[in-house]
N, C-alpha and C. Protein backbone atom coordinates (compact mmCIF):
# COMPACT_ATOMS: atom_id res chain seq x y z
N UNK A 1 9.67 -16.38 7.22
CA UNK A 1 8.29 -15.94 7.30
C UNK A 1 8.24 -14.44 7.56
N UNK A 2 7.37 -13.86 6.89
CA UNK A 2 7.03 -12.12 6.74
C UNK A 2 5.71 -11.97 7.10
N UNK A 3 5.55 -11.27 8.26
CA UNK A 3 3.78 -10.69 8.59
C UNK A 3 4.08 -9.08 8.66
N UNK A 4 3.40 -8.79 7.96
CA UNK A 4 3.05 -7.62 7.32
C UNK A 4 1.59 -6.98 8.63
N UNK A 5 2.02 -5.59 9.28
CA UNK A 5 1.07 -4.95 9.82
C UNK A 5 0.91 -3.77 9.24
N UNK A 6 -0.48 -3.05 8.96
CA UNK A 6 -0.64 -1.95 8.50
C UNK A 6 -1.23 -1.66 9.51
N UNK A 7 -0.89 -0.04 9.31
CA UNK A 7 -1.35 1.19 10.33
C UNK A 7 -1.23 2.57 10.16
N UNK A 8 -2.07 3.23 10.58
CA UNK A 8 -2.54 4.90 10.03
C UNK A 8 -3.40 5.27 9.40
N UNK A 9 -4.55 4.45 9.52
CA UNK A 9 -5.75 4.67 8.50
C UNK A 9 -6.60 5.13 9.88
N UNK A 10 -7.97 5.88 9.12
CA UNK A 10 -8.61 6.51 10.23
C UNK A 10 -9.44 7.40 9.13
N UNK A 11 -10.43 8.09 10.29
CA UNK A 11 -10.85 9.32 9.84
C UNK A 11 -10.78 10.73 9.41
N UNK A 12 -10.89 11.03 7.62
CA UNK A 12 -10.12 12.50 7.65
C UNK A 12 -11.37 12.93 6.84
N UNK A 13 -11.57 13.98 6.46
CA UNK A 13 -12.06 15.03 5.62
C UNK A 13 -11.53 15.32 4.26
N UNK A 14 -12.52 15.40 3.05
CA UNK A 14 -12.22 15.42 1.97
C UNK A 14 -11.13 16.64 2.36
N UNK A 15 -9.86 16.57 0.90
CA UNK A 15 -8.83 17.16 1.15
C UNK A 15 -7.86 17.24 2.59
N UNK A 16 -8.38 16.32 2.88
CA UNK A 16 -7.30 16.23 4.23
C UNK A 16 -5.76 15.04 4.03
N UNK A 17 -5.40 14.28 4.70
CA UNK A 17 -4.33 13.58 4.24
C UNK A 17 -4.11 12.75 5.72
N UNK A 18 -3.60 11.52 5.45
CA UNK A 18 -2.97 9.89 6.45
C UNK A 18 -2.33 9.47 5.95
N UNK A 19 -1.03 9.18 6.77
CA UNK A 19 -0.08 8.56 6.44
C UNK A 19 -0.10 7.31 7.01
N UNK A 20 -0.45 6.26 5.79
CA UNK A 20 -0.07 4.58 6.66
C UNK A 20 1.18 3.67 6.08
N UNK A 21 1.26 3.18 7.34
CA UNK A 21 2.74 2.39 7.77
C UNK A 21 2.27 0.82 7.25
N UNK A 22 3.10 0.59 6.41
CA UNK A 22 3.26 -1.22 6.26
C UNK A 22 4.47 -1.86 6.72
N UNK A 23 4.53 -2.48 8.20
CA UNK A 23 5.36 -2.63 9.22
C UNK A 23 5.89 -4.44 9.00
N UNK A 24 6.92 -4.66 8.46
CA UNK A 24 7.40 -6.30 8.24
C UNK A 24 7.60 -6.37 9.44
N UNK A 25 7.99 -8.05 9.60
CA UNK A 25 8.57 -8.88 10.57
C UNK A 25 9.89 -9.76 9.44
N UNK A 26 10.77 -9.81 9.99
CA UNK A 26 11.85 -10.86 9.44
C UNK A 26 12.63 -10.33 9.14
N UNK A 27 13.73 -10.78 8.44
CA UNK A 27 14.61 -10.26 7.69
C UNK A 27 15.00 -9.95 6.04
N UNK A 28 15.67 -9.01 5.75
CA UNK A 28 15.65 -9.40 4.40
C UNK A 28 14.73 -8.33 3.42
N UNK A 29 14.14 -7.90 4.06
CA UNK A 29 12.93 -6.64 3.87
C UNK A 29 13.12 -6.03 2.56
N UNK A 30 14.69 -5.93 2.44
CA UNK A 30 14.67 -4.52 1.08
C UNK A 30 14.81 -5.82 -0.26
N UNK A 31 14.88 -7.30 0.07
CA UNK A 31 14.34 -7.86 -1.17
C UNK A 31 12.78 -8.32 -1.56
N UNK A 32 12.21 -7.40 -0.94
CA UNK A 32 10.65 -7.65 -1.08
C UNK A 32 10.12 -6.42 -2.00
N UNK A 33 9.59 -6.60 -2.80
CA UNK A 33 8.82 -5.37 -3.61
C UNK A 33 7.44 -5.30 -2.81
N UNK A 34 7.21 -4.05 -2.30
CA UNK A 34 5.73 -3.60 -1.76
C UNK A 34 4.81 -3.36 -2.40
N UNK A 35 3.73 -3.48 -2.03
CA UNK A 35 2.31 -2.74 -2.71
C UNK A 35 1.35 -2.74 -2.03
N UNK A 36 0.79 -1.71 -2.20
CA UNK A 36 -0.79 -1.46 -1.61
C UNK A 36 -1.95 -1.37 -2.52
N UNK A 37 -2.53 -2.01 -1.78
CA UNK A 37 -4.09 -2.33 -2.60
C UNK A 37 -5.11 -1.77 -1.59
N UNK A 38 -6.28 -1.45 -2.57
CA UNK A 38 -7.56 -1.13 -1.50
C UNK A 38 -8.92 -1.84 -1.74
N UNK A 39 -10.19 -2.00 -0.59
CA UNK A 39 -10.99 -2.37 -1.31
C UNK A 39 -12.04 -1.70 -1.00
N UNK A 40 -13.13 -0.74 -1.56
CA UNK A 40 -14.34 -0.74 -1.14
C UNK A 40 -15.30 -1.45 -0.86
N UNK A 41 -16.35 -1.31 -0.14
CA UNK A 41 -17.86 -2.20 -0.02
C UNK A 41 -18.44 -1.70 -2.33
N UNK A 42 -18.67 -3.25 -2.14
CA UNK A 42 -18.93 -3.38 -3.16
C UNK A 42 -18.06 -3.26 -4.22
N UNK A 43 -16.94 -2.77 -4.45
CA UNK A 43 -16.10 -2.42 -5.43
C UNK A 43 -14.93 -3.84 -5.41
N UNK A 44 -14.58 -3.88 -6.87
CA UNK A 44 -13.43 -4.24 -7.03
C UNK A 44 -12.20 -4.01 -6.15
N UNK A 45 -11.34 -5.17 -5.49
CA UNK A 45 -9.75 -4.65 -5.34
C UNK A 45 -9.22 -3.86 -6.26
N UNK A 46 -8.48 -2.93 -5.92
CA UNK A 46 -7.61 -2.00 -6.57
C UNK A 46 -6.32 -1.82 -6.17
N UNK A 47 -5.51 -2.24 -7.19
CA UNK A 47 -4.03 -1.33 -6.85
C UNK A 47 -3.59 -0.60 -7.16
N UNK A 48 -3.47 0.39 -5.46
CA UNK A 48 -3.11 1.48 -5.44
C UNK A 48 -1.73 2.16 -5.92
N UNK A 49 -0.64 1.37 -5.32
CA UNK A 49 0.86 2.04 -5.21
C UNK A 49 1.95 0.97 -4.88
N UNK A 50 3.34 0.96 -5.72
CA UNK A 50 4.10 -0.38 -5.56
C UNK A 50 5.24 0.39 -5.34
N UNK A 51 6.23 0.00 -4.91
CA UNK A 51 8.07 0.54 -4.76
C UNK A 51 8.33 -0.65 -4.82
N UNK A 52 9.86 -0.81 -5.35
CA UNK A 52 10.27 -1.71 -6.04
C UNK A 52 11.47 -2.34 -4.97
N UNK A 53 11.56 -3.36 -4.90
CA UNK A 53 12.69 -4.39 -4.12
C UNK A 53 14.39 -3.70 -4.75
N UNK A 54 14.51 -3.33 -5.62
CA UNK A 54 15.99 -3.47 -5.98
C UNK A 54 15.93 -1.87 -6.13
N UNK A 55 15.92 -0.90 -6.56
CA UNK A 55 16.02 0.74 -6.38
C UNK A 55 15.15 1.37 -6.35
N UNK A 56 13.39 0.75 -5.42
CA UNK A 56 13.14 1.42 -4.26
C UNK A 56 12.30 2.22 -5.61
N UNK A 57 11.91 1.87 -6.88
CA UNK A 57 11.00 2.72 -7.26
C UNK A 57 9.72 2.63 -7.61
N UNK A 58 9.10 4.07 -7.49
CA UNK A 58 7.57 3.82 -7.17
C UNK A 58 6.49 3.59 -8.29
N UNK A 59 5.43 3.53 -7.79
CA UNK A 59 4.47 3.30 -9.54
C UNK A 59 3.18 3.38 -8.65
N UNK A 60 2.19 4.24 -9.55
CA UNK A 60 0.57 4.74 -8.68
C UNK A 60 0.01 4.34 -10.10
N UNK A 61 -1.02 3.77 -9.48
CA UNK A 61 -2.40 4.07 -10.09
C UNK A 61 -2.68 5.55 -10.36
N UNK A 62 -3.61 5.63 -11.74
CA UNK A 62 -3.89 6.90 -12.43
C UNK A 62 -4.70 7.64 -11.02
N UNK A 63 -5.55 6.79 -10.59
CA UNK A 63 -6.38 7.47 -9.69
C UNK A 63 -5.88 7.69 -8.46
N UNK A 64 -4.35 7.68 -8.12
CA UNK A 64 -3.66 8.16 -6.95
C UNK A 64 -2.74 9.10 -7.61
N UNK A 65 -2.29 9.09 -8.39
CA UNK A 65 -1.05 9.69 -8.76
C UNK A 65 -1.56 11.43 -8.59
N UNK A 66 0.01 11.82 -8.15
CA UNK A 66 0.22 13.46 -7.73
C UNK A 66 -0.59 13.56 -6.36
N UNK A 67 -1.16 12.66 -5.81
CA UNK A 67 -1.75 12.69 -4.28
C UNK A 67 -1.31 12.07 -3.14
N UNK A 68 -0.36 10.57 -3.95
CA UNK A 68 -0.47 9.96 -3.28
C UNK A 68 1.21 9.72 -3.14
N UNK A 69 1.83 9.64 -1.73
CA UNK A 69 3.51 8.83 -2.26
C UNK A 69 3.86 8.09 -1.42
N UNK A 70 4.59 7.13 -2.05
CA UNK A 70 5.51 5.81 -1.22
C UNK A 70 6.45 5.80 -1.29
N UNK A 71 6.82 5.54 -0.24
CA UNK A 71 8.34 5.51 -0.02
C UNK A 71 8.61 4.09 1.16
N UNK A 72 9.91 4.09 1.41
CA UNK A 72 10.43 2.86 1.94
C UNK A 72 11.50 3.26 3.11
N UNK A 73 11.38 2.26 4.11
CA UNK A 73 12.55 2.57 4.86
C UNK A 73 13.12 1.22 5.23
N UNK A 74 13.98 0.58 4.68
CA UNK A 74 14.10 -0.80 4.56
C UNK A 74 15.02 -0.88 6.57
N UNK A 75 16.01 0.23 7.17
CA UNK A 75 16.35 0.16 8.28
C UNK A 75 14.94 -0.40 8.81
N UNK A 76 13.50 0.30 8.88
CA UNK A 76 12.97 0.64 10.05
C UNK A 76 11.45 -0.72 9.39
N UNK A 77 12.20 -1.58 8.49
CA UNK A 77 11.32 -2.89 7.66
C UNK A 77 10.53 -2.15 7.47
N UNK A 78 9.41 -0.91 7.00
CA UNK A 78 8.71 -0.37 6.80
C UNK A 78 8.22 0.68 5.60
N UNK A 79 6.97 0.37 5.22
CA UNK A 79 6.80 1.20 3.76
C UNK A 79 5.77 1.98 4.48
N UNK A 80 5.62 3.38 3.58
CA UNK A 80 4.79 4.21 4.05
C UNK A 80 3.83 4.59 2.74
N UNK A 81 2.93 4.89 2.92
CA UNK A 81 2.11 5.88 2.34
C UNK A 81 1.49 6.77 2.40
N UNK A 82 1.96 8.09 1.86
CA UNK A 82 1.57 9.47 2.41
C UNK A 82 0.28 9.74 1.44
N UNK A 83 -1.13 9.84 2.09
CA UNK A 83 -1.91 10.20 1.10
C UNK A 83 -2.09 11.72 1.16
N UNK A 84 -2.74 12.51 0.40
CA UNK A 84 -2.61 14.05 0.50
C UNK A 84 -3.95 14.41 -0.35
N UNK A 85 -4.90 15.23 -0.29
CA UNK A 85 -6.30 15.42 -0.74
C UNK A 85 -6.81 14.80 -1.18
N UNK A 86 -7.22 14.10 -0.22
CA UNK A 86 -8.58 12.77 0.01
C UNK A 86 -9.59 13.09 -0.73
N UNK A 87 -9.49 11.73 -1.09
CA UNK A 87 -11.38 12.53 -1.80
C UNK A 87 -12.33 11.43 -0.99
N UNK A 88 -13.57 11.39 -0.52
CA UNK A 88 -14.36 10.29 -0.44
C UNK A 88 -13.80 9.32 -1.05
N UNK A 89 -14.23 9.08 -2.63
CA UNK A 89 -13.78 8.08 -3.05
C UNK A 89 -12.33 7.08 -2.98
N UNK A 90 -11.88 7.59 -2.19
CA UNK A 90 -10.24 7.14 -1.68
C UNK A 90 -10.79 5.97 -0.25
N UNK A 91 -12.14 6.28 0.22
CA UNK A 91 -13.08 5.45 1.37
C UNK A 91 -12.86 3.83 0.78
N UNK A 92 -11.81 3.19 1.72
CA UNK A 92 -11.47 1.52 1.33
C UNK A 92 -11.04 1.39 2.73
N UNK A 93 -10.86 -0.58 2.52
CA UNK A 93 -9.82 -0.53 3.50
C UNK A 93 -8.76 -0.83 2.71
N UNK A 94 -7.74 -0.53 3.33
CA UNK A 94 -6.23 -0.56 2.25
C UNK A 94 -5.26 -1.42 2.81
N UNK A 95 -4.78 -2.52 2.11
CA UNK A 95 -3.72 -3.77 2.23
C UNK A 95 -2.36 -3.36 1.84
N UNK A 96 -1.20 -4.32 2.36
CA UNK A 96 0.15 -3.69 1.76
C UNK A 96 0.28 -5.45 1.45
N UNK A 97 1.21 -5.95 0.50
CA UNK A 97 1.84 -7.10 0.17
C UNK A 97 2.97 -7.06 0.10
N UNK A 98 3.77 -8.36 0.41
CA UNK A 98 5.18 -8.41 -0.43
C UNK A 98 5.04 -9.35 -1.24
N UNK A 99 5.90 -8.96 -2.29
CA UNK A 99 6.32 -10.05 -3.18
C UNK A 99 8.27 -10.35 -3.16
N UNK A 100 8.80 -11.10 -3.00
CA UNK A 100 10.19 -11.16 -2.71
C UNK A 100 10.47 -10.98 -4.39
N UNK A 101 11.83 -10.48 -4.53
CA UNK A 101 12.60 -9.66 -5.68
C UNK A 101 12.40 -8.87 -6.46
N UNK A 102 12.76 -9.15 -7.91
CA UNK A 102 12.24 -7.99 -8.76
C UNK A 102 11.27 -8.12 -9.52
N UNK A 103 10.84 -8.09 -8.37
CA UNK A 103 8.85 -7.80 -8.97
C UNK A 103 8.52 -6.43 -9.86
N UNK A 104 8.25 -6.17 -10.90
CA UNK A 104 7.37 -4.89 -11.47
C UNK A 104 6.27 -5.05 -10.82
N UNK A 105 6.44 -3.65 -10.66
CA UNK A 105 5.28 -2.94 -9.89
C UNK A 105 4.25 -3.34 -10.45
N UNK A 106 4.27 -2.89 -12.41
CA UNK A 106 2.83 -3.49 -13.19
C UNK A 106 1.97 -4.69 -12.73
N UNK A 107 3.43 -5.74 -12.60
CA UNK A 107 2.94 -7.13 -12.40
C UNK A 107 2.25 -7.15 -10.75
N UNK A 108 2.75 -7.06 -9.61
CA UNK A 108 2.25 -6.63 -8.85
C UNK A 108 0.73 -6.54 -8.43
N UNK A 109 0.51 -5.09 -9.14
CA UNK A 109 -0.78 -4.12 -8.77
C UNK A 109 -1.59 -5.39 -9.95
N UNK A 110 -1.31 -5.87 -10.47
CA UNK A 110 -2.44 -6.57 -11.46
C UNK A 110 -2.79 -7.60 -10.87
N UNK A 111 -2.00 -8.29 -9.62
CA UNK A 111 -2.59 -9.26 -9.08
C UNK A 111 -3.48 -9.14 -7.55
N UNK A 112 -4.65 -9.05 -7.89
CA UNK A 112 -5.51 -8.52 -6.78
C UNK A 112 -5.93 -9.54 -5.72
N UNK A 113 -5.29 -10.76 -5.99
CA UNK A 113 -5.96 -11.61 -5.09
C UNK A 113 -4.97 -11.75 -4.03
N UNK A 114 -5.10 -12.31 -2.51
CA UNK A 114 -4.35 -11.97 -1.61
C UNK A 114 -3.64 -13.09 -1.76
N UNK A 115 -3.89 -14.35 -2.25
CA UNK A 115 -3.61 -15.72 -2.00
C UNK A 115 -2.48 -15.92 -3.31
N UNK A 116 -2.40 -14.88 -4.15
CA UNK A 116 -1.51 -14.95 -4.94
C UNK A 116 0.24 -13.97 -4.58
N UNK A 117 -0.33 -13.39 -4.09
CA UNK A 117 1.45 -12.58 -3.41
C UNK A 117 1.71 -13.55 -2.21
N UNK A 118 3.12 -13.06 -1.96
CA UNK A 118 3.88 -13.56 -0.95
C UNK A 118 3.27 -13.72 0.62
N UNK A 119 2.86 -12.62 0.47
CA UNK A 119 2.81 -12.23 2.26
C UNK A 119 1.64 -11.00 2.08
N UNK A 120 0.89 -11.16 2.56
CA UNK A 120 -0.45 -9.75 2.84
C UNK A 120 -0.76 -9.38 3.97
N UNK A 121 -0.99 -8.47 4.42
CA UNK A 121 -1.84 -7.78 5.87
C UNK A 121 -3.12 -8.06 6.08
N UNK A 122 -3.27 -7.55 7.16
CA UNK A 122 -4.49 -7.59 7.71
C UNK A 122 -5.93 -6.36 7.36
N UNK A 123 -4.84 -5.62 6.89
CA UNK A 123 -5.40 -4.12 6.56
C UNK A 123 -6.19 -2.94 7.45
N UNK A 124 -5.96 -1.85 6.89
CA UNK A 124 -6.26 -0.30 7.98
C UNK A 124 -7.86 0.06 7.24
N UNK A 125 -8.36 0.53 7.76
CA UNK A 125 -9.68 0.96 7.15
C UNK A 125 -9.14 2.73 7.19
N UNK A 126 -9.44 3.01 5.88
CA UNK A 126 -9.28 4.67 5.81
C UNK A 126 -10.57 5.07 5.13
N UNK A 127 -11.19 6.53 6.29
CA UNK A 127 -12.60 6.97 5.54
C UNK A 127 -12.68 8.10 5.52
N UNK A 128 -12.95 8.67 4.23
CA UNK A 128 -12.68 9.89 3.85
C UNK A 128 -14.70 10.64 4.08
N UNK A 129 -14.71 11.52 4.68
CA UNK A 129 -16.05 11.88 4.75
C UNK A 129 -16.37 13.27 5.64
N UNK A 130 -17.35 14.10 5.21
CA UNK A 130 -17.43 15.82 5.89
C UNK A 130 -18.46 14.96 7.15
């Protein structure tokens, strides 16, 4: 069993930047492919950003990419996401999942429902606003 905690979401200012932590429990961690999803009030789930179970590589959504990066620290069971010039519209709360092996990222981010991945969080609320 894998419970997934996220953390580092909060309040920033357009162009500002948060880094949040997707923190496992168990063992076994670096055969899980990650991803983060977000959701607004009213909006569709979206996936945001995936790193991959077997060499750790990454894949963004058009509407994160060059802002946004993930990375992994399979010692410390933990994925990160460094966001970097926020815009409002980046205002969700944001989920991390596992899926165990070699998951594509594609496949992944296309499945928005929580009840379909492995293991999901509880999720961080991040709000971007002057």
């Amino acid at each position: 069993q894998v419970q997934l905690v996220e953390s580092g979401g909060g309040l920033v200012q357009p162009g500002g930047s948060l880094r949040l932590s997707c923190a496992a429990s168990g063992s076994a961690f670096d055969t899980y492919t990650i991803g983060w999803f977000r959701q607004a009030p009213g909006k569709e789930r979206e996936g945001v950003s995936c790193i991959t179970s077997r060499d750790g590589s990454p894949y963004y959504a058009d509407s994160v990419k060059g802002r946004f990066t993930i990375s992994r620290d399979n010692a410390k069971n933990t994925v990160y996401l460094q966001m970097n010039s926020l815009k409002i519209e980046d205002t969700a709360v944001y989920y991390c999942a596992a899926d165990w092996g070699p998951v594509y990222c594609s496949t992944q981010l296309a499945v928005r429902s929580d009840r379909d991945h492995d293991y999901w969080g509880q999720g961080t609320q991040v709000t971007v606003s002057s």
